[in-house]
PDB file of N, CA and C in Angstrom:
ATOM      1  N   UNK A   1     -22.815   0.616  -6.593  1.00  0.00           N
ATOM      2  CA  UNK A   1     -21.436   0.412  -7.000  1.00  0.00           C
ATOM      3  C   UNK A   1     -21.311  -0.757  -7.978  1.00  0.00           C
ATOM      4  N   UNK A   2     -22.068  -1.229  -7.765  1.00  0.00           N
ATOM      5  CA  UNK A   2     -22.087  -3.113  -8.962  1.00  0.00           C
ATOM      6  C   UNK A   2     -22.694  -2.624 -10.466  1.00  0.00           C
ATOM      7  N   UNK A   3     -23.294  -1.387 -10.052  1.00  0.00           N
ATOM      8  CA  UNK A   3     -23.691  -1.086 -11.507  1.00  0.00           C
ATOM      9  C   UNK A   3     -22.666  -0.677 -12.528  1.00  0.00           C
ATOM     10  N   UNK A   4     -21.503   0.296 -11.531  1.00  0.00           N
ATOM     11  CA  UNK A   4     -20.605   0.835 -12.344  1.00  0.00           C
ATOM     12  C   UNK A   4     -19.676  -0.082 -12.631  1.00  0.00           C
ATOM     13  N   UNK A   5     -19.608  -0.768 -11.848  1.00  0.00           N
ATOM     14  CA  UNK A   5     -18.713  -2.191 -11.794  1.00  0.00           C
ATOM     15  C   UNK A   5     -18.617  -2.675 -13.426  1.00  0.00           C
ATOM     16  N   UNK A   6     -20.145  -3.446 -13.397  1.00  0.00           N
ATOM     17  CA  UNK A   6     -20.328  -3.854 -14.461  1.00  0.00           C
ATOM     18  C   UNK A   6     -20.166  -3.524 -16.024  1.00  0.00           C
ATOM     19  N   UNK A   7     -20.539  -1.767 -15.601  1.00  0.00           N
ATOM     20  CA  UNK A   7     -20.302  -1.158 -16.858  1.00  0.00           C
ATOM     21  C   UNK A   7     -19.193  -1.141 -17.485  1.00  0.00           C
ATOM     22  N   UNK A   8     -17.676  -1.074 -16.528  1.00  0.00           N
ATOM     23  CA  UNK A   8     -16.259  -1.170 -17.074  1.00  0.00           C
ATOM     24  C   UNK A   8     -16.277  -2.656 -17.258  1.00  0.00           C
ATOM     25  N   UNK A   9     -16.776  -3.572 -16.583  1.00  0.00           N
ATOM     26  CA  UNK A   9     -16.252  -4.500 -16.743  1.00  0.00           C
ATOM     27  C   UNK A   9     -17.151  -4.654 -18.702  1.00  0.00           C
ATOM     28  N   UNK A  10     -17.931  -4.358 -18.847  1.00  0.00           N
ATOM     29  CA  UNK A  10     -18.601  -4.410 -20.719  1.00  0.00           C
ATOM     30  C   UNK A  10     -17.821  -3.409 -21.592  1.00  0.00           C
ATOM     31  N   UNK A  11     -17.207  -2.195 -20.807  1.00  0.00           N
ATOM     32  CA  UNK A  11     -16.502  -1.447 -21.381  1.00  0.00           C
ATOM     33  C   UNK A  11     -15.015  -2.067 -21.820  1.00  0.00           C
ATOM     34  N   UNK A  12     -14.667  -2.867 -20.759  1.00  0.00           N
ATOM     35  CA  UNK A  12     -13.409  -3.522 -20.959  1.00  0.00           C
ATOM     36  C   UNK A  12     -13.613  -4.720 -22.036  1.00  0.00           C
ATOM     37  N   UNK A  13     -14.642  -5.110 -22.315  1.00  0.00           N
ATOM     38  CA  UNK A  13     -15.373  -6.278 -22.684  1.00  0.00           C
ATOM     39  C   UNK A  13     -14.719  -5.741 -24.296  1.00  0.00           C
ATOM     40  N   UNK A  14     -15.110  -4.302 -24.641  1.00  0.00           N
ATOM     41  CA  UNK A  14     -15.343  -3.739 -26.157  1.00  0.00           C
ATOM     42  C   UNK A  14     -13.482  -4.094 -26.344  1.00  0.00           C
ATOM     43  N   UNK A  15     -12.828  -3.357 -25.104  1.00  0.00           N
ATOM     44  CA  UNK A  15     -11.370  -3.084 -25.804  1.00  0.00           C
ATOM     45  C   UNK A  15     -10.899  -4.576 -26.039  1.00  0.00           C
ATOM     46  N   UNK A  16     -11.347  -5.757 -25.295  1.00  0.00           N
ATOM     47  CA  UNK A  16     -10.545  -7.152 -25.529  1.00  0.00           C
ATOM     48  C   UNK A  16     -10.765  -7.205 -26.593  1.00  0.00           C
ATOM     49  N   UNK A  17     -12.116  -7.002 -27.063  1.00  0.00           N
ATOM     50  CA  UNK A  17     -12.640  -7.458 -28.700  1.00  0.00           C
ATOM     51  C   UNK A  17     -12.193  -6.990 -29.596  1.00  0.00           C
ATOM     52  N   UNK A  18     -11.829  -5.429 -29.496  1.00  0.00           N
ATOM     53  CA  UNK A  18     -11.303  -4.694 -30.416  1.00  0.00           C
ATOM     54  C   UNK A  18      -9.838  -5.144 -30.811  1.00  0.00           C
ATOM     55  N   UNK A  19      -8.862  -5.262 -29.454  1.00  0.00           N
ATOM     56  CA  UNK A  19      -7.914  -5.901 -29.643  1.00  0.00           C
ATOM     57  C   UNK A  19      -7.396  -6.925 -29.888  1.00  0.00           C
ATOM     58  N   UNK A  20      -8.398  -8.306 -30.188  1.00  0.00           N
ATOM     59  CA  UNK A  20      -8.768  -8.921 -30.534  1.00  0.00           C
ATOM     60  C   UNK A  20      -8.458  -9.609 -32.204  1.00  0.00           C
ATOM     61  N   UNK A  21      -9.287  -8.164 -32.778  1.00  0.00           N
ATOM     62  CA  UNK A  21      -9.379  -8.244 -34.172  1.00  0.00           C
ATOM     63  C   UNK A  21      -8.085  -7.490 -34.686  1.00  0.00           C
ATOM     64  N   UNK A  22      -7.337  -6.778 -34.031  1.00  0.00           N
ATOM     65  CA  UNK A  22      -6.569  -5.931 -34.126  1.00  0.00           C
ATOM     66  C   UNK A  22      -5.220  -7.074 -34.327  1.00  0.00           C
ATOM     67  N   UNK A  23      -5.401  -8.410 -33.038  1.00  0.00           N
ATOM     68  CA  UNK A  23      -4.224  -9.155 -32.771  1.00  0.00           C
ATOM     69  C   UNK A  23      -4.094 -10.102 -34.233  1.00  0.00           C
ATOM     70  N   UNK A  24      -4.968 -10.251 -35.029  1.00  0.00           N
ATOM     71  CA  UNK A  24      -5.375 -11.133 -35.746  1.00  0.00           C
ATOM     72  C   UNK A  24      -4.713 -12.740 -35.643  1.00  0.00           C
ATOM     73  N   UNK A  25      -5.271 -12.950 -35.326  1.00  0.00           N
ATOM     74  CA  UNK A  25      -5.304 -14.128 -34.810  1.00  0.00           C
ATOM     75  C   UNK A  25      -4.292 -14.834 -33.597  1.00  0.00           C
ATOM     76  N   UNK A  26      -4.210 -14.034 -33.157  1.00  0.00           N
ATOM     77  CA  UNK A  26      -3.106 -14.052 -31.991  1.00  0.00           C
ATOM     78  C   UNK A  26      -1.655 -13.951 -32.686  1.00  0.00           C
ATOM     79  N   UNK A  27      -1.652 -13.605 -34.281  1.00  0.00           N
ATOM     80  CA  UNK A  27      -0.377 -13.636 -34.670  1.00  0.00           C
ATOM     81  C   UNK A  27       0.692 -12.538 -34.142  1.00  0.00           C
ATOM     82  N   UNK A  28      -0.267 -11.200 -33.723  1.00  0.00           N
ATOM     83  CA  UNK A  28       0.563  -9.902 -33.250  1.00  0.00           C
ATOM     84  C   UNK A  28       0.590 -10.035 -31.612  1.00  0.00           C
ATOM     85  N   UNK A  29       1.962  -9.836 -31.227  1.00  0.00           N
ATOM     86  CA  UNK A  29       2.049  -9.787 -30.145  1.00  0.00           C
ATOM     87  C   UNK A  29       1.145  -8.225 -28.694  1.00  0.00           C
ATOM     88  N   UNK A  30       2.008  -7.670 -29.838  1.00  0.00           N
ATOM     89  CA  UNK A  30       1.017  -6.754 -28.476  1.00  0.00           C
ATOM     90  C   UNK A  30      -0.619  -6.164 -28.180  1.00  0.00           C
ATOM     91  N   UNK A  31      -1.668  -6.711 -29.644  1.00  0.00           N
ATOM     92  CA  UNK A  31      -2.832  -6.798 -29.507  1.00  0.00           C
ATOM     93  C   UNK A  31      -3.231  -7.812 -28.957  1.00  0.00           C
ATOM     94  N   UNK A  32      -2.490  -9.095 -28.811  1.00  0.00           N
ATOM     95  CA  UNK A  32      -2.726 -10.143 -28.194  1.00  0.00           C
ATOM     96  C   UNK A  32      -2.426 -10.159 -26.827  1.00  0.00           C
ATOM     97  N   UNK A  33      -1.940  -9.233 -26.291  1.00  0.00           N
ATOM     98  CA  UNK A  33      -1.401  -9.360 -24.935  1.00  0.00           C
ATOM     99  C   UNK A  33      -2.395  -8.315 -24.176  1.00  0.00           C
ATOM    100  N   UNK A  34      -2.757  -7.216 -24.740  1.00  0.00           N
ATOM    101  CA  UNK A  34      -3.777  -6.466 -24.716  1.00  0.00           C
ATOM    102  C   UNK A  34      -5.005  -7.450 -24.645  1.00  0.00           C
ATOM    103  N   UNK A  35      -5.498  -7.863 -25.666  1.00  0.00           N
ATOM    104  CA  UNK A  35      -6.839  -9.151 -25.412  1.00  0.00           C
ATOM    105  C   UNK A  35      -6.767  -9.317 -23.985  1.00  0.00           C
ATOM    106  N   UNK A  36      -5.728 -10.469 -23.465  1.00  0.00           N
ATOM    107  CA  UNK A  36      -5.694 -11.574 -22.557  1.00  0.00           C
ATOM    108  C   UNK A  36      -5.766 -10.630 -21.107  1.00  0.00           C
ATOM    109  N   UNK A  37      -5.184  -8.808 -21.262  1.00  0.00           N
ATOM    110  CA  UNK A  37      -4.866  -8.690 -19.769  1.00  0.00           C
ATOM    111  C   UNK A  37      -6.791  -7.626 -19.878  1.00  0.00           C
ATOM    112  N   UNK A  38      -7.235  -7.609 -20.654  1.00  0.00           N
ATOM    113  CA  UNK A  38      -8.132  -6.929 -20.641  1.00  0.00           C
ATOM    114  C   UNK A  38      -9.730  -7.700 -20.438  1.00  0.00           C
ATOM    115  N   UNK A  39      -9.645  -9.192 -20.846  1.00  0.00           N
ATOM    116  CA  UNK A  39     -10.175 -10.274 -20.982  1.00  0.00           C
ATOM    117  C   UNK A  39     -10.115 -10.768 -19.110  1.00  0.00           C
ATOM    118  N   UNK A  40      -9.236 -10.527 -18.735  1.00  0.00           N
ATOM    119  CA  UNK A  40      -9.094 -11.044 -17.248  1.00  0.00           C
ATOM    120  C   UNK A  40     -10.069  -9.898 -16.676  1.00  0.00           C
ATOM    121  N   UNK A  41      -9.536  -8.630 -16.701  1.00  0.00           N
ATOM    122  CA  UNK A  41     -10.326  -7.540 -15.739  1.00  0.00           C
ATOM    123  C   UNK A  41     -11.461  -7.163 -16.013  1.00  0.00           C
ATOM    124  N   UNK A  42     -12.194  -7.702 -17.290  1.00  0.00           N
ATOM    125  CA  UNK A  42     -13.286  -8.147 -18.061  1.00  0.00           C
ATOM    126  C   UNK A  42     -14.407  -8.985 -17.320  1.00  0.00           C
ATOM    127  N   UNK A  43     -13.476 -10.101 -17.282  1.00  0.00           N
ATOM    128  CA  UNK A  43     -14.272 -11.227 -16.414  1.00  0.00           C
ATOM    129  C   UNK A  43     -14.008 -11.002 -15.138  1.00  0.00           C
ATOM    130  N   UNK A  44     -13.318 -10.517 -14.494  1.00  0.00           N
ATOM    131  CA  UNK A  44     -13.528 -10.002 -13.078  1.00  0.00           C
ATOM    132  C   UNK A  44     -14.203  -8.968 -12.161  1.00  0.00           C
ATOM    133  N   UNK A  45     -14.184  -8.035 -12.777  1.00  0.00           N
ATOM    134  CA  UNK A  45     -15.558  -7.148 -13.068  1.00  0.00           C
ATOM    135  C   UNK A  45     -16.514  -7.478 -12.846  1.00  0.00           C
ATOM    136  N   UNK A  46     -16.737  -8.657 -14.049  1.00  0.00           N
ATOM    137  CA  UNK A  46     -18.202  -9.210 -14.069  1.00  0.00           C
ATOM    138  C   UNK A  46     -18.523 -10.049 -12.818  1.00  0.00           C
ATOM    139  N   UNK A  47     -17.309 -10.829 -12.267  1.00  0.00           N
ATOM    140  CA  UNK A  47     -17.633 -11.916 -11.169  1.00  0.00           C
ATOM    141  C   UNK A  47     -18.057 -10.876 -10.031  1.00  0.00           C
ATOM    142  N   UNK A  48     -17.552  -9.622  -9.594  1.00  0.00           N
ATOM    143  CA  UNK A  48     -17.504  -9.173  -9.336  1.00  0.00           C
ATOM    144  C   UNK A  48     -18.792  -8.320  -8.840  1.00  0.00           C
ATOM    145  N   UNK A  49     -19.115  -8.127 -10.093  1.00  0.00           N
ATOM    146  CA  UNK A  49     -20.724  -7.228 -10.148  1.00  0.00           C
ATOM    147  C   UNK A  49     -21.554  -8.305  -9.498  1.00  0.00           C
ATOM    148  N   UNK A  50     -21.440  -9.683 -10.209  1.00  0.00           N
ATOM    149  CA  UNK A  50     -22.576 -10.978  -9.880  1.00  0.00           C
ATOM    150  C   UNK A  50     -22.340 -10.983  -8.296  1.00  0.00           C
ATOM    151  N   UNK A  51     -21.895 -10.494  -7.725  1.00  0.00           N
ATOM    152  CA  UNK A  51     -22.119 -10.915  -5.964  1.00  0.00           C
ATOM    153  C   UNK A  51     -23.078 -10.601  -5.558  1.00  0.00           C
ATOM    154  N   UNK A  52     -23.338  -9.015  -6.260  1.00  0.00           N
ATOM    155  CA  UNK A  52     -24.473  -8.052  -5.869  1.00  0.00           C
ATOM    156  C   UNK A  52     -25.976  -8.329  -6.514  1.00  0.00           C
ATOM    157  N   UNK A  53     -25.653  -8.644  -7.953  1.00  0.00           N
ATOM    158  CA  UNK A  53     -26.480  -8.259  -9.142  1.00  0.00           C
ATOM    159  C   UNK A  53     -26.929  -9.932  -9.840  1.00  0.00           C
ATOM    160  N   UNK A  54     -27.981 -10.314  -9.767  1.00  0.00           N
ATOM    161  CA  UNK A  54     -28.878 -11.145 -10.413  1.00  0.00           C
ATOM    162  C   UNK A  54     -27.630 -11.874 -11.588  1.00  0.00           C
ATOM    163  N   UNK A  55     -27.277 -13.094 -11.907  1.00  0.00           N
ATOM    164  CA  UNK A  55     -26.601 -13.361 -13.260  1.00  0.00           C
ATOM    165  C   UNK A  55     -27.198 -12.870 -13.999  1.00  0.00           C
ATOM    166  N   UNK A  56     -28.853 -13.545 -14.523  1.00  0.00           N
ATOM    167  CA  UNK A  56     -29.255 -12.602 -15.535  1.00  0.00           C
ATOM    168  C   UNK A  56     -28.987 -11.134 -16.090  1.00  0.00           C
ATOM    169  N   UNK A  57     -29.396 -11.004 -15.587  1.00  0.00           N
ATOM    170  CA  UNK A  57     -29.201  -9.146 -15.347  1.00  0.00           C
ATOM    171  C   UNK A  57     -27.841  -8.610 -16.052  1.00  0.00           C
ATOM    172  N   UNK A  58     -26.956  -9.674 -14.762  1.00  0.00           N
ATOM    173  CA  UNK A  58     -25.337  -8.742 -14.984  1.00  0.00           C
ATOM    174  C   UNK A  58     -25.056  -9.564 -16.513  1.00  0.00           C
ATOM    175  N   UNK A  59     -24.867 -10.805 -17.025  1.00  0.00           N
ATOM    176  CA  UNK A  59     -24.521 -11.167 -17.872  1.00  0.00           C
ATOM    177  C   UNK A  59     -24.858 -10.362 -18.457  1.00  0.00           C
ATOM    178  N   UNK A  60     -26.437 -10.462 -18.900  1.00  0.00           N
ATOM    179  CA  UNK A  60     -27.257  -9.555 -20.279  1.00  0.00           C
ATOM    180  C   UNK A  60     -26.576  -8.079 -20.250  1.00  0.00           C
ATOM    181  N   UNK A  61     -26.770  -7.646 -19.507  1.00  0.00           N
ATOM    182  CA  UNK A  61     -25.845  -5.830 -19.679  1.00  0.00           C
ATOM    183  C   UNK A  61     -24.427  -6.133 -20.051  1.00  0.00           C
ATOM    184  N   UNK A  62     -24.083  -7.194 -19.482  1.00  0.00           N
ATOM    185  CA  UNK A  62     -22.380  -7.550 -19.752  1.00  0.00           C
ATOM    186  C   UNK A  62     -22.391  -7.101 -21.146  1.00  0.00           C
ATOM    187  N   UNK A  63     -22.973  -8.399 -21.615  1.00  0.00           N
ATOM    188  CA  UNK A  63     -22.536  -8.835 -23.382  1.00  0.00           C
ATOM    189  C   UNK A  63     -23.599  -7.346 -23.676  1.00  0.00           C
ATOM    190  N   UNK A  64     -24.111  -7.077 -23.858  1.00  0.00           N
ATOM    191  CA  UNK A  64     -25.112  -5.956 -24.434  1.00  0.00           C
ATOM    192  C   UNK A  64     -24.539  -5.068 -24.416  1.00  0.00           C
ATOM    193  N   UNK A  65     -23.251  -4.415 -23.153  1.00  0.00           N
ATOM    194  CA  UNK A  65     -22.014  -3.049 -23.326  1.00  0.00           C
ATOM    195  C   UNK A  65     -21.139  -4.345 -24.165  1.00  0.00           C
ATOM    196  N   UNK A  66     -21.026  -5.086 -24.755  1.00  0.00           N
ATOM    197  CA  UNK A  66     -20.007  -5.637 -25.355  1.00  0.00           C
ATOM    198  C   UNK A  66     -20.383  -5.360 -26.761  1.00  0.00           C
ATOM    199  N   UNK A  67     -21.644  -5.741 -26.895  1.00  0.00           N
ATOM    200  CA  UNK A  67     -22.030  -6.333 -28.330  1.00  0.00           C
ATOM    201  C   UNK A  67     -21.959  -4.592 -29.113  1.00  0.00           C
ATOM    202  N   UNK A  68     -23.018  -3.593 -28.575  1.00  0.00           N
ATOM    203  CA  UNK A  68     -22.741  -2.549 -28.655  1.00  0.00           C
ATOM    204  C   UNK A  68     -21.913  -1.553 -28.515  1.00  0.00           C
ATOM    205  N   UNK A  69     -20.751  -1.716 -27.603  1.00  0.00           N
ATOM    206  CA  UNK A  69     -19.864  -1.459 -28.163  1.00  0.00           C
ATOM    207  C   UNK A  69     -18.965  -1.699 -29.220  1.00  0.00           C
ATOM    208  N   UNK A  70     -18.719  -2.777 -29.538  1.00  0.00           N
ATOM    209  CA  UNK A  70     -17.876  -3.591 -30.446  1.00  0.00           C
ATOM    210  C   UNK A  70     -18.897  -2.981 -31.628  1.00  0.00           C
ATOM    211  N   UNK A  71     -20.066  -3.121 -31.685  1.00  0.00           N
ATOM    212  CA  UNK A  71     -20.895  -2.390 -33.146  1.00  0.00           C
ATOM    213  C   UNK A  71     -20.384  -0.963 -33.332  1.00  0.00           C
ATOM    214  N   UNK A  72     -20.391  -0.225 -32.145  1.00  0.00           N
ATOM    215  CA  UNK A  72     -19.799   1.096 -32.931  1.00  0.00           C
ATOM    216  C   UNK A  72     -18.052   1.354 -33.216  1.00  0.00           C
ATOM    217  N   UNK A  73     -17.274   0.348 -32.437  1.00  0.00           N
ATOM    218  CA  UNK A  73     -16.137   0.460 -32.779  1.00  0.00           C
ATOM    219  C   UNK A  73     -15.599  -0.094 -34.585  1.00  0.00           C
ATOM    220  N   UNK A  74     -16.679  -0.905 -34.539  1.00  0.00           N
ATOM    221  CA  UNK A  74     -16.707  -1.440 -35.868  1.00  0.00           C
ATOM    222  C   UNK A  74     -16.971  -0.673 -37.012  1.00  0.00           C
ATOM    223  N   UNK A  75     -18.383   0.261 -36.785  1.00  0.00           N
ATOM    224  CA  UNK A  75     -18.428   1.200 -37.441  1.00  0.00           C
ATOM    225  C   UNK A  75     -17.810   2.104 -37.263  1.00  0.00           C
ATOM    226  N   UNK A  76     -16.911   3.037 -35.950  1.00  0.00           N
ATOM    227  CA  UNK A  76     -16.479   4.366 -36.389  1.00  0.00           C
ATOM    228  C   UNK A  76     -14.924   4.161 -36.534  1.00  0.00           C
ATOM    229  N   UNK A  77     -14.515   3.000 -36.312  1.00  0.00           N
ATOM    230  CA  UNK A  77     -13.035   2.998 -36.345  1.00  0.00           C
ATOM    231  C   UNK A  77     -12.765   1.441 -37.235  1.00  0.00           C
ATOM    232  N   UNK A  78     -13.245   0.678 -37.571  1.00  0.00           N
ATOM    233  CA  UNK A  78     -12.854  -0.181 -38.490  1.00  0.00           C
ATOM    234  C   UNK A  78     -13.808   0.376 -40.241  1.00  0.00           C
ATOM    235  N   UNK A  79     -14.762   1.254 -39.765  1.00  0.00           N
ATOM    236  CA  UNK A  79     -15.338   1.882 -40.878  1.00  0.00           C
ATOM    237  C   UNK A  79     -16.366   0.384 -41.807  1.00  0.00           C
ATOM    238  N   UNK A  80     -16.876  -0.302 -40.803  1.00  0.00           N
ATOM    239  CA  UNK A  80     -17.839  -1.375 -41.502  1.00  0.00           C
ATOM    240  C   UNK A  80     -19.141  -0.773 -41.634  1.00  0.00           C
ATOM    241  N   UNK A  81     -19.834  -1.705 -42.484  1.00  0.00           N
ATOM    242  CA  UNK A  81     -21.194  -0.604 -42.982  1.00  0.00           C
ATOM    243  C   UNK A  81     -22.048  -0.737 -42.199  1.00  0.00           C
ATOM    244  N   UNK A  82     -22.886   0.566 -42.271  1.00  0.00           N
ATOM    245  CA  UNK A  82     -24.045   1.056 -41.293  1.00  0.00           C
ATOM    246  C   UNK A  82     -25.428   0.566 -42.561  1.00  0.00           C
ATOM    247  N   UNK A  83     -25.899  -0.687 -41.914  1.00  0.00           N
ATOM    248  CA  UNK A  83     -26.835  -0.449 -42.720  1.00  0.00           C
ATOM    249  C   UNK A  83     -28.055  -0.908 -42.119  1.00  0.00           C
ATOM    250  N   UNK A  84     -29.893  -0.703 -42.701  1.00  0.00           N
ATOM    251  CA  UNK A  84     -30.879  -0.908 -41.785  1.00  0.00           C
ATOM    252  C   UNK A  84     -31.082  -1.996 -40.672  1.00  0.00           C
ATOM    253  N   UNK A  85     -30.683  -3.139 -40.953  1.00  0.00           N
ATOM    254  CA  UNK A  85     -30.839  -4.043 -40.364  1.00  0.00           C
ATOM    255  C   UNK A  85     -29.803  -4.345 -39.362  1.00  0.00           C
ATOM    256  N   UNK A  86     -28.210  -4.144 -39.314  1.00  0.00           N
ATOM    257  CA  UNK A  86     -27.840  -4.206 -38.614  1.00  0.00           C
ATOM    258  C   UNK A  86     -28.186  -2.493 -37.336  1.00  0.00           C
ATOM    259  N   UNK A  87     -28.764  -1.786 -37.820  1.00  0.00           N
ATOM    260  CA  UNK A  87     -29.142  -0.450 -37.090  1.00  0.00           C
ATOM    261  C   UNK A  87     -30.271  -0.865 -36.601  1.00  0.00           C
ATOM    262  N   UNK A  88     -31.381  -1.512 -36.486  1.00  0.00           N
ATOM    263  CA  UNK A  88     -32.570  -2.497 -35.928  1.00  0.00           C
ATOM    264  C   UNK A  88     -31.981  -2.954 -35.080  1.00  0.00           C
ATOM    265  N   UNK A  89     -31.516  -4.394 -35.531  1.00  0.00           N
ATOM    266  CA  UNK A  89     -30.507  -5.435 -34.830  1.00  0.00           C
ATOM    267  C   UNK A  89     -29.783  -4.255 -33.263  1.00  0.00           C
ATOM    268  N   UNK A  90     -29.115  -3.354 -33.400  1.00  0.00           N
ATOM    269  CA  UNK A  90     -28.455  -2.349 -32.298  1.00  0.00           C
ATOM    270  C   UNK A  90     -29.447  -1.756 -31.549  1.00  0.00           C
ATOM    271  N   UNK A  91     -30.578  -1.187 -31.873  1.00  0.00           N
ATOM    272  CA  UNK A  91     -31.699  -0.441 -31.322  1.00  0.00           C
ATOM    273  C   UNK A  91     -32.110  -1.599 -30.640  1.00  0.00           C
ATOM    274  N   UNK A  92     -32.491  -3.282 -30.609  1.00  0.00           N
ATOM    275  CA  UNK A  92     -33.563  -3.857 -30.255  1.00  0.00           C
ATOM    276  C   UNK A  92     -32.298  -4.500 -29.353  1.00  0.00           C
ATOM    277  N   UNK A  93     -30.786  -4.287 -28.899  1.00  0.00           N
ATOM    278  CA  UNK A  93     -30.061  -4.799 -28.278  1.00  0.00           C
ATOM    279  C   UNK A  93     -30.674  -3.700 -26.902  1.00  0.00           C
ATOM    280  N   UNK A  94     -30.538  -2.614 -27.195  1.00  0.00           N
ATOM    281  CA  UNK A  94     -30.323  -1.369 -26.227  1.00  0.00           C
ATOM    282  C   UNK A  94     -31.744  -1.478 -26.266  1.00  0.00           C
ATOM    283  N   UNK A  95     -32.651  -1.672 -26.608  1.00  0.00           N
ATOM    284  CA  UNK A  95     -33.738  -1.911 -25.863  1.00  0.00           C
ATOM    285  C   UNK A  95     -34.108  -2.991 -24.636  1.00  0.00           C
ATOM    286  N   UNK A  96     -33.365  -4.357 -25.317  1.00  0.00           N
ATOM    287  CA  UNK A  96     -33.342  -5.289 -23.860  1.00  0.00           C
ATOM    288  C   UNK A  96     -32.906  -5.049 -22.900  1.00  0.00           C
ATOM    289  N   UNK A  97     -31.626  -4.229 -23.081  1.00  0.00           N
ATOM    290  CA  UNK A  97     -30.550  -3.933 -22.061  1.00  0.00           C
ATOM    291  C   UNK A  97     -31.612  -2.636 -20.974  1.00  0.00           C
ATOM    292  N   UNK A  98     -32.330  -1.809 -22.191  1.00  0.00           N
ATOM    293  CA  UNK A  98     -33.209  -0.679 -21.017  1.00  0.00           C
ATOM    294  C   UNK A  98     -34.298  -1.770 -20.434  1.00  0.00           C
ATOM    295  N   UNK A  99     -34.753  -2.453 -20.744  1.00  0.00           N
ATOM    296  CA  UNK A  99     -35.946  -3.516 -20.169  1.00  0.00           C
ATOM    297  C   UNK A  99     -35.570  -4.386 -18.719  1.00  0.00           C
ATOM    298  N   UNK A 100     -33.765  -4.904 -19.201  1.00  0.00           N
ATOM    299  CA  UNK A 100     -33.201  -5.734 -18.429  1.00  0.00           C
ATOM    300  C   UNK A 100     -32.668  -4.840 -16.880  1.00  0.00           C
ATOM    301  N   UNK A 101     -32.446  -3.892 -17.150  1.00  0.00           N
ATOM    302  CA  UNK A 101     -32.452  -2.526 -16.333  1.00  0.00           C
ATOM    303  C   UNK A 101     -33.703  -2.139 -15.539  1.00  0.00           C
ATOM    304  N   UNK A 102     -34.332  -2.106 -16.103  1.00  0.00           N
ATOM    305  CA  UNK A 102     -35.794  -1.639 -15.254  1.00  0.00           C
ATOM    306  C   UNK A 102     -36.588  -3.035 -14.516  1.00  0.00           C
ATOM    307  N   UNK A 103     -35.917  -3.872 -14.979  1.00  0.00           N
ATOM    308  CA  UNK A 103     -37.032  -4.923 -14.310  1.00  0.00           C
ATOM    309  C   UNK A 103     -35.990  -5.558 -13.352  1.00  0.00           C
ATOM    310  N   UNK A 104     -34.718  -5.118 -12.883  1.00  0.00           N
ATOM    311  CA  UNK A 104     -34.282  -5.557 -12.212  1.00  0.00           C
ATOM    312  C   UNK A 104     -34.356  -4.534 -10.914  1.00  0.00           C
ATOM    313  N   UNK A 105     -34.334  -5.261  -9.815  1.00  0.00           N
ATOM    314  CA  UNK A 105     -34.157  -4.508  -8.350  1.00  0.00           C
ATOM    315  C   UNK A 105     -33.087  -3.282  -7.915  1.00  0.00           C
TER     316      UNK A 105
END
């Protein structure tokens, strides 16, 4: 159950970020309000998962459903460029994250 935990809580991780960039700079109200209530159940999640699950572990998958998500929201819905190195850079994220996965209990 801490696994799935975690996963919304990185899934929730993508929408703060997204909404985030969306709020720009906290000037818009309702991307900004979005951030802060998504940012809470974000980090609670995560405290959440950590009862069960190693910090290591849960952090690294945390930010790793964050980072990767936020990369493809970037690319399929803010339309930023796909190019080799940041496509490396994504492959060698989701590789730690399968490593950080298997070597945990």
């Amino acid at each position: 159950m801490a696994w799935i935990i975690l996963i919304f809580a990185g899934l929730f991780e993508v929408v703060w970020a997204y909404s985030m960039k969306l709020s720009e700079g906290f000037t818009r109200l309702t991307p900004a309000v979005v951030t802060l209530v998504f940012m809470v159940l974000s980090f609670s999640l995560l405290a959440y998962a950590m009862r069960s699950l190693p910090l290591g572990t849960a952090y690294t998958i945390w930010t790793g459903i964050g980072a990767i998500g936020s990369f493809l929201v970037g690319i399929f819905i803010l339309a930023e460029p796909v190019t080799a190195m940041r496509m490396l850079a994504a492959v060698l994220i989701v590789s730690g994250l399968i490593l950080m996965k298997l070597s945990s209990s």
